[in-house]
Protein backbone atom coordinates (compact mmCIF):
# COMPACT_ATOMS: atom_id res chain seq x y z
CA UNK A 1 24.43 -111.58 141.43
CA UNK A 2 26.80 -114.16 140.17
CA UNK A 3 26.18 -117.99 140.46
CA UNK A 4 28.38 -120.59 140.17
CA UNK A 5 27.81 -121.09 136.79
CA UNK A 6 28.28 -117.89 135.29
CA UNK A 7 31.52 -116.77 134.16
CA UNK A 8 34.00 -115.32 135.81
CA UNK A 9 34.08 -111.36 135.21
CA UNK A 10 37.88 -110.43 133.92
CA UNK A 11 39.88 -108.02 135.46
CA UNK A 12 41.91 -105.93 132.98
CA UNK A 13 45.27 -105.59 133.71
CA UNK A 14 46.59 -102.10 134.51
CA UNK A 15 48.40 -101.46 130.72
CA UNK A 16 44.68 -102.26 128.99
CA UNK A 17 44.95 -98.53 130.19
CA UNK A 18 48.02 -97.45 128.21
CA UNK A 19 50.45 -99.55 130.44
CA UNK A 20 48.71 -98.78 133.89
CA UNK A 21 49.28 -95.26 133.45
CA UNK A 22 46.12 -93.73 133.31
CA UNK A 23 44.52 -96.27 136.17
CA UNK A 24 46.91 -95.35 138.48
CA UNK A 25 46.68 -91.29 137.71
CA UNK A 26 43.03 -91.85 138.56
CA UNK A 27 43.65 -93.93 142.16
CA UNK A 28 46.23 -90.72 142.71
CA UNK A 29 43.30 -88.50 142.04
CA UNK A 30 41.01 -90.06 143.99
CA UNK A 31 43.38 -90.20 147.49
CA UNK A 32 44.24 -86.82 147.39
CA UNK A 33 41.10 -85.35 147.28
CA UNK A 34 40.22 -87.53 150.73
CA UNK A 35 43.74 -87.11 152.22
CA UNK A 36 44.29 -90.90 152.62
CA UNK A 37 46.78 -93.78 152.00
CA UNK A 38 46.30 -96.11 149.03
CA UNK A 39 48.96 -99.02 147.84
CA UNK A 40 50.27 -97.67 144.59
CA UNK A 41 48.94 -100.24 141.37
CA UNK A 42 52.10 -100.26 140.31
CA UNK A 43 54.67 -100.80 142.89
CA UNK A 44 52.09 -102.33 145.29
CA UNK A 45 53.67 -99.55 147.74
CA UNK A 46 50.97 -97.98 150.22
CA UNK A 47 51.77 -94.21 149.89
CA UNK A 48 50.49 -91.20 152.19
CA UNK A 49 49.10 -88.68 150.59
CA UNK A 50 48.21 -84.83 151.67
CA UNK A 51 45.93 -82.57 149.57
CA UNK A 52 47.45 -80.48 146.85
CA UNK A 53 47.55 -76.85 147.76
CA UNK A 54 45.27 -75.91 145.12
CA UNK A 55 42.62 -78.12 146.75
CA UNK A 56 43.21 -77.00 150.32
CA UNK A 57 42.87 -73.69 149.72
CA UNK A 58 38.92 -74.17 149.01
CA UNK A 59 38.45 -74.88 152.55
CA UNK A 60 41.06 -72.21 154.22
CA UNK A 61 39.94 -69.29 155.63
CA UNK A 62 40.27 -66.03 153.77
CA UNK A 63 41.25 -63.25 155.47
CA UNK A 64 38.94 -60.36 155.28
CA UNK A 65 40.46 -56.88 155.10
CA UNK A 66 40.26 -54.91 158.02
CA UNK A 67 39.00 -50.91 156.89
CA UNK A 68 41.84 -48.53 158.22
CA UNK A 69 40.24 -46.29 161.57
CA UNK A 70 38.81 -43.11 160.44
CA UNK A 71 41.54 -40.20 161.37
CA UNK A 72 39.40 -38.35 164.42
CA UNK A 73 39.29 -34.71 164.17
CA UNK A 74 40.13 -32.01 167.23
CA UNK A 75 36.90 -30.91 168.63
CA UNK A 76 39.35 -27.77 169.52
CA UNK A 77 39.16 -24.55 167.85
CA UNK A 78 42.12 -22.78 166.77
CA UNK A 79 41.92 -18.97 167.66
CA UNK A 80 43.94 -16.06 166.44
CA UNK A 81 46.66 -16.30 168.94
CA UNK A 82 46.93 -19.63 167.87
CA UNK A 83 45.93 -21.22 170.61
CA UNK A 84 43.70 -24.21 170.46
CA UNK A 85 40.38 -24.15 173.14
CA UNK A 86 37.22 -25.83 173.81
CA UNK A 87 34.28 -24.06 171.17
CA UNK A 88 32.43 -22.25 173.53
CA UNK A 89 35.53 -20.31 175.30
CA UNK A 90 36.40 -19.71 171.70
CA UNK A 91 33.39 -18.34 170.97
CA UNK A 92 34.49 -15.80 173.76
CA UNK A 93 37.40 -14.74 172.70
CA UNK A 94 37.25 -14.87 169.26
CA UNK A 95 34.20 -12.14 169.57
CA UNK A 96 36.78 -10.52 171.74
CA UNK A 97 34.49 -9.60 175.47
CA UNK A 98 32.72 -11.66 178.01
CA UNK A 99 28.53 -10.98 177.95
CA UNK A 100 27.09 -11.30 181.17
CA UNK A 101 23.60 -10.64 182.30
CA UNK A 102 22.92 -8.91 185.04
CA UNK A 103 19.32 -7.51 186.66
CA UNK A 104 18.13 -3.96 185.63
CA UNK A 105 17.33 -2.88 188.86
CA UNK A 106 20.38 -2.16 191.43
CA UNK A 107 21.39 -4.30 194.33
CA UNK A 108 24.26 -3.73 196.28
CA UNK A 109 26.31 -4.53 197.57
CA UNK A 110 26.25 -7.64 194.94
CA UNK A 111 25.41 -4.62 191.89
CA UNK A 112 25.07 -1.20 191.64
CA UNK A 113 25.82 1.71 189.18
CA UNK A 114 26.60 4.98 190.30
CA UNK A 115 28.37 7.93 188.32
CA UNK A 116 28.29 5.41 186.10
CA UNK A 117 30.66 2.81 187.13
CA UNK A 118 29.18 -0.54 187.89
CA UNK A 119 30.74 -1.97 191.01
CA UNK A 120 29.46 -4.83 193.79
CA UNK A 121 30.82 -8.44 194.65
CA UNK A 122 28.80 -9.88 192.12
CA UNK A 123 30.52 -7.40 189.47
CA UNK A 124 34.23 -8.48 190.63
CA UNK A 125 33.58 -11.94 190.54
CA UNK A 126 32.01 -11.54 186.39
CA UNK A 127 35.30 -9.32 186.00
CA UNK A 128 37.77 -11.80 187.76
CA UNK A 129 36.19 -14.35 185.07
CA UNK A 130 37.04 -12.13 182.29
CA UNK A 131 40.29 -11.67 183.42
CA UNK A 132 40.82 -15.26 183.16
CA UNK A 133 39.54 -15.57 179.86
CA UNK A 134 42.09 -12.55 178.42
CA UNK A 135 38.76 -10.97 177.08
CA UNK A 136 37.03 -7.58 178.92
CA UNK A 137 33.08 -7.91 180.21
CA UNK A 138 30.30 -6.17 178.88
CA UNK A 139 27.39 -6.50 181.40
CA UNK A 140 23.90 -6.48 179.73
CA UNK A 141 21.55 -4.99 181.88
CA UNK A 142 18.36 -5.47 179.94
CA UNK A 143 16.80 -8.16 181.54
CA UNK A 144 14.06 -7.22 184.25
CA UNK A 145 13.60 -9.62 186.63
CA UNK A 146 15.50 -12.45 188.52
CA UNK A 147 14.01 -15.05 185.66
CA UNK A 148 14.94 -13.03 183.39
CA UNK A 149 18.45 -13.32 183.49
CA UNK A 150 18.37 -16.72 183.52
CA UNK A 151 16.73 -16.54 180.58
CA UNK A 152 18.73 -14.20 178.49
CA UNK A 153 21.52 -16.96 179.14
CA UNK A 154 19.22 -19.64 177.89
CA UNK A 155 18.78 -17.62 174.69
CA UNK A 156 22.09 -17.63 174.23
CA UNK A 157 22.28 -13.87 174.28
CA UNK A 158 24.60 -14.06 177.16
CA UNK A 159 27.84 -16.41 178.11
CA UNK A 160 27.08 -15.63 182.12
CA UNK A 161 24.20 -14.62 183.94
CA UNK A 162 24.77 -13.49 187.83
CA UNK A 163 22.47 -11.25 189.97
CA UNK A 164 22.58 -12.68 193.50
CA UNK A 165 20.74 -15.59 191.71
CA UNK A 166 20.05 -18.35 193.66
CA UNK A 167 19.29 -22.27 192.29
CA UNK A 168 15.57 -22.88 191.91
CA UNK A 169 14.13 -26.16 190.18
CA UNK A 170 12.70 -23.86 187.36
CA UNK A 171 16.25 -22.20 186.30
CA UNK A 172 17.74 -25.89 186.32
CA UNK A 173 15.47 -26.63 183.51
CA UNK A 174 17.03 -23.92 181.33
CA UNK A 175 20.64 -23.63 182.71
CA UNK A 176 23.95 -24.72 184.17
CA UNK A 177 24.34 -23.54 187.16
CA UNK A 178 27.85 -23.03 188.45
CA UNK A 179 29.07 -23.70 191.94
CA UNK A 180 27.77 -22.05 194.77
CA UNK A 181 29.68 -18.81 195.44
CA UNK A 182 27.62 -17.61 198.47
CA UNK A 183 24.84 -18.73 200.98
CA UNK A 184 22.57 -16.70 202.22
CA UNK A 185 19.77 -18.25 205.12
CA UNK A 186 16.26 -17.56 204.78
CA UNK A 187 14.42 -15.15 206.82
CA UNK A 188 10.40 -13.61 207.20
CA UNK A 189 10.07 -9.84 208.23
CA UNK A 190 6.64 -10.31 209.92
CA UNK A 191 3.95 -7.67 211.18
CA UNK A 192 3.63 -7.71 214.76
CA UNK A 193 -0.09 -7.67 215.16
CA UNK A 194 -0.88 -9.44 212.13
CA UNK A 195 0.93 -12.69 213.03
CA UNK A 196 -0.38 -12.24 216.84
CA UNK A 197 -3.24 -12.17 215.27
CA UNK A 198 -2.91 -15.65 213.11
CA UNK A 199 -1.16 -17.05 216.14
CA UNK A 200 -4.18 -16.81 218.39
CA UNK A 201 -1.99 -17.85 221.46
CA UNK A 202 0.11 -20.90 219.63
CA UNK A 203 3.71 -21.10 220.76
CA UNK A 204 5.75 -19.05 216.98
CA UNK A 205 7.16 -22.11 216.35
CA UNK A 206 4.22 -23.60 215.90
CA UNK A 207 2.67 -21.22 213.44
CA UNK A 208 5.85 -21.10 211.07
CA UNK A 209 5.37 -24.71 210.39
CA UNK A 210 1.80 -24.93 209.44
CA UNK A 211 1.50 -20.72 208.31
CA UNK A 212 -1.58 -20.18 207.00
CA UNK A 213 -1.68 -16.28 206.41
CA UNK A 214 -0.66 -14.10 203.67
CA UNK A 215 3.73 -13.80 202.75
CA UNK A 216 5.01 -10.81 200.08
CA UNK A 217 7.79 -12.07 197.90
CA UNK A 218 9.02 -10.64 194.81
CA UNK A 219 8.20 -11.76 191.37
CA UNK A 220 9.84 -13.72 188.97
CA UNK A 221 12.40 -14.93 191.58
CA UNK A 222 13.48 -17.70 193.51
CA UNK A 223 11.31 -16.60 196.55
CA UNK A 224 7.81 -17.32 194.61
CA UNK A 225 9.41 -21.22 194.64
CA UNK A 226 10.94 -21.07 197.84
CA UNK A 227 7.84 -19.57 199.60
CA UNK A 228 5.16 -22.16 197.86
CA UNK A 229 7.62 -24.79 198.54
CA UNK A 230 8.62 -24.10 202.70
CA UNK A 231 4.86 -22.47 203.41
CA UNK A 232 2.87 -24.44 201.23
CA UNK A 233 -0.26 -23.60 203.70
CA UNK A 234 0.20 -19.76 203.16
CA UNK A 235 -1.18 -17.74 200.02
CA UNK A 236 1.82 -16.34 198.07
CA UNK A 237 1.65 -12.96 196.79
CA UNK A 238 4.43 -11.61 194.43
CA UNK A 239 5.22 -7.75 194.39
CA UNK A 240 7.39 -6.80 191.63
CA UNK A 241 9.84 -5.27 193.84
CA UNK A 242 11.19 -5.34 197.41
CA UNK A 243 10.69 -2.21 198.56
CA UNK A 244 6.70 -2.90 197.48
CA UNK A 245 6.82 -6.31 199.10
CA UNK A 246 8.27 -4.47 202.80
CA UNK A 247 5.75 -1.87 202.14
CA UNK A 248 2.87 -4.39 202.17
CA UNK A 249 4.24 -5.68 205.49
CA UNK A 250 4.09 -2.27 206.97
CA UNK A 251 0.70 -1.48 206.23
CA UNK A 252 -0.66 -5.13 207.06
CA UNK A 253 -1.49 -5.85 203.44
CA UNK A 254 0.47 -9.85 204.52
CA UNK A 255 1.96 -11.23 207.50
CA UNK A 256 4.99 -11.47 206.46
CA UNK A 257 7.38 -10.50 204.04
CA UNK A 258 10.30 -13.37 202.16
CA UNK A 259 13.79 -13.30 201.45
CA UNK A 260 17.18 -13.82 202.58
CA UNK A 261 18.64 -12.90 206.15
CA UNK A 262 20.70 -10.04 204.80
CA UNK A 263 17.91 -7.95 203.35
CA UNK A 264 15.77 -8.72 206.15
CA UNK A 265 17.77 -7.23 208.76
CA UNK A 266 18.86 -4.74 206.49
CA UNK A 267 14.94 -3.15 206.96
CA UNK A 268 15.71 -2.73 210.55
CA UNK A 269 19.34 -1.81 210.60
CA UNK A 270 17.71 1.32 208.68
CA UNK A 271 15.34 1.97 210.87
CA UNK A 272 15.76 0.54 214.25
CA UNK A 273 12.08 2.27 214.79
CA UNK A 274 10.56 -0.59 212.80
CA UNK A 275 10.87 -2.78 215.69
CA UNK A 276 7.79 -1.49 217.87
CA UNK A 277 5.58 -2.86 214.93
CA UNK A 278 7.40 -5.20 212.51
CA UNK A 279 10.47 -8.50 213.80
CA UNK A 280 12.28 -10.94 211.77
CA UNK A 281 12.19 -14.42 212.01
CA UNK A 282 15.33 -16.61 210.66
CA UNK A 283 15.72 -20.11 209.60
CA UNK A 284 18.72 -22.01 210.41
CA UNK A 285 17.57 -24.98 208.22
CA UNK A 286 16.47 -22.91 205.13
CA UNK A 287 19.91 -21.78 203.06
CA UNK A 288 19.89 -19.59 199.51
CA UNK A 289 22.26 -21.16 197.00
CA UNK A 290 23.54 -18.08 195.17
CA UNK A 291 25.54 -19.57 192.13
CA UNK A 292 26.02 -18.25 188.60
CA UNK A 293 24.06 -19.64 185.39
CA UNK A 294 25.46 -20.70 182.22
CA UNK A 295 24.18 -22.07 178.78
CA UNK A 296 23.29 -25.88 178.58
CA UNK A 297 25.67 -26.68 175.71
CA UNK A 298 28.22 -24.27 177.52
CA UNK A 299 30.33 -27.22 179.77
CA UNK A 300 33.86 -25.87 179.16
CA UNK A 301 32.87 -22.78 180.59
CA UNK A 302 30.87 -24.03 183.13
CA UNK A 303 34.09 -26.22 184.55
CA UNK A 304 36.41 -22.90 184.11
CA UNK A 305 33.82 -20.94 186.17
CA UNK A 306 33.38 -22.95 188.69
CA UNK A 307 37.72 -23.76 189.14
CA UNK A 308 37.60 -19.64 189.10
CA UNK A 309 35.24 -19.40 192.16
CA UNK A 310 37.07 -22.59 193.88
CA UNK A 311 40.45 -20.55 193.37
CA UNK A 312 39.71 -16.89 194.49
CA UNK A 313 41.49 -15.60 197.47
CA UNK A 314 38.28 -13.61 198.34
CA UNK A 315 35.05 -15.13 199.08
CA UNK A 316 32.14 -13.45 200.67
CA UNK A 317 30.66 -14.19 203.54
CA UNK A 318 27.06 -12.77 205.49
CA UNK A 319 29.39 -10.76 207.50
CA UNK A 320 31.60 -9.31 204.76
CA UNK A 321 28.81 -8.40 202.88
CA UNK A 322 27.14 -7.31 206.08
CA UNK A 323 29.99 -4.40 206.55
CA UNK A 324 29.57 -3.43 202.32
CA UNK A 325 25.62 -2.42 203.62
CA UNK A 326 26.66 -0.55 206.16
């Protein structure tokens, strides 16, 4: 700190610095970096000043380069024809025939071989599928029970599988199923004296809802699910046929025998003598979902199925198929 003694401090003049040139090249210097006004040494001018370009850019943002989009490929296959289709109808007819599962064990009017032409409603719908596809159908008839087929299209040893199948909770865990094609309602065949006997004076009614006796179904098909799940009270007992499971009903092995309406009456259509021992009960609130199953990774073909079976001109009914049984 200065008193009033001391000496004064002296100012150089601007050309101590090589005629004010320097001085003033720093005072530029220092204003453009902050952007601001200053009064020139020299002129005694206040100038505005801006930042030089070079200094700006240090606080401009850089553009980042944006990656081009990754070119998307066709998930279509191209097939010999040339045409481009979803991979699994590809898969179809590039191996040149439709594979469809069907039971081992005839049942018309849905399926049935004789002189060894396979014929039946469910055959003309796998065939009107084919059609569709340009490709023929070979029908593998390996598989031995109603599961089974299910299964051999789960495997992926078949494109279809159809056998007056119906939709049960343990095919939906393996397969697509398509859209329903047919319904069919549920029905009992039930010994006379056996169920008189269970009865013991109750009102029928009354014993179908809480049924406690024995019920023949047959194996491996959607009537082991159906029975546990509409008579859970009742002791299931799987026959590995039909016929077997009508035969126990005769003798009085069960109560009652399982299945759909049209096989039900069917036992007494064929022999109206049945009737002084054996009647059949039907359920108007019970319905059989018969619908064809398809692979899991299969959804092309499951969509083309089910426009084929929204789009036929012929669709079968209980009474249609009624007059095939005749």
């Amino acid at each position: 700190m200065m008193n009033a003694s001391s000496p004064a401090r002296q100012i150089l003049p601007p050309r101590w610095f090589g005629g004010g040139k320097l001085f003033r090249s720093l005072i530029l210097l220092c204003a453009c970096a902050h952007g601001s006004a200053f009064a020139d040494p020299v002129t005694s001018q206040k100038v505005a000043l801006t930042r030089p370009a070079a200094v700006s850019s240090l606080t401009a943002t850089v553009p980042i380069p944006v990656p081009a989009e990754p070119v998307l490929q066709s998930p279509l296959v191209r097939v010999a024809d040339g045409r481009l289709l979803a991979p699994d109808i590809a898969r179809i007819v590039n191996r040149g025939e439709l594979v469809v599962a069907m039971l081992k064990t005839d049942n018309p009017p849905f399926f049935s071989e004789k002189n060894g032409e396979l014929s039946g409603t469910d055959v003309d719908l796998a065939r009107l599928i084919g059609k569709e596809l340009g490709v023929p159908v070979r029908f593998d008839r390996s598989p031995e029970t109603y599961d089974s087929v299910a299964e051999t299209v789960a495997n992926g040893q078949a494109d279809l599988g159809i056998s007056r199948l119906a939709k049960t909770l343990k095919r939906g865990q393996i397969v697509h199923f398509s859209s329903t094609y047919m319904r069919l309602g549920h029905a009992l065949l039930i010994h006379r004296v056996r169920f008189a006997e269970l009865s013991g004076g109750r009102p029928p009614p009354q014993v179908l809802r809480n049924f406690t006796g024995k019920i023949s179904v047959i194996a491996s098909s959607s009537w082991e699910e159906f029975g546990r799940r509409n008579f859970p009270n009742a002791k299931i007992i799987p026959y590995p046929s039909w016929p077997a499971a009508v035969a126990a009903v005769k003798k009085g092995d069960v109560v009652a025998a399982y299945r759909d309406e049209l096989e039900v009456m069917a036992i007494l259509r064929r022999d109206p003598s049945l009737a002084l021992t054996l009647r059949t009960v039907t359920f108007n609130d019970l319905e059989s979902s018969l619908s064809m199953m398809i692979g899991v990774r299969d959804a092309t073909l499951l969509s083309f199925v089910n426009e084929v079976i929204a789009q036929r001109p012929d669709k079968p009914t209980v009474a249609s198929v009624l007059k095939l049984m005749n």
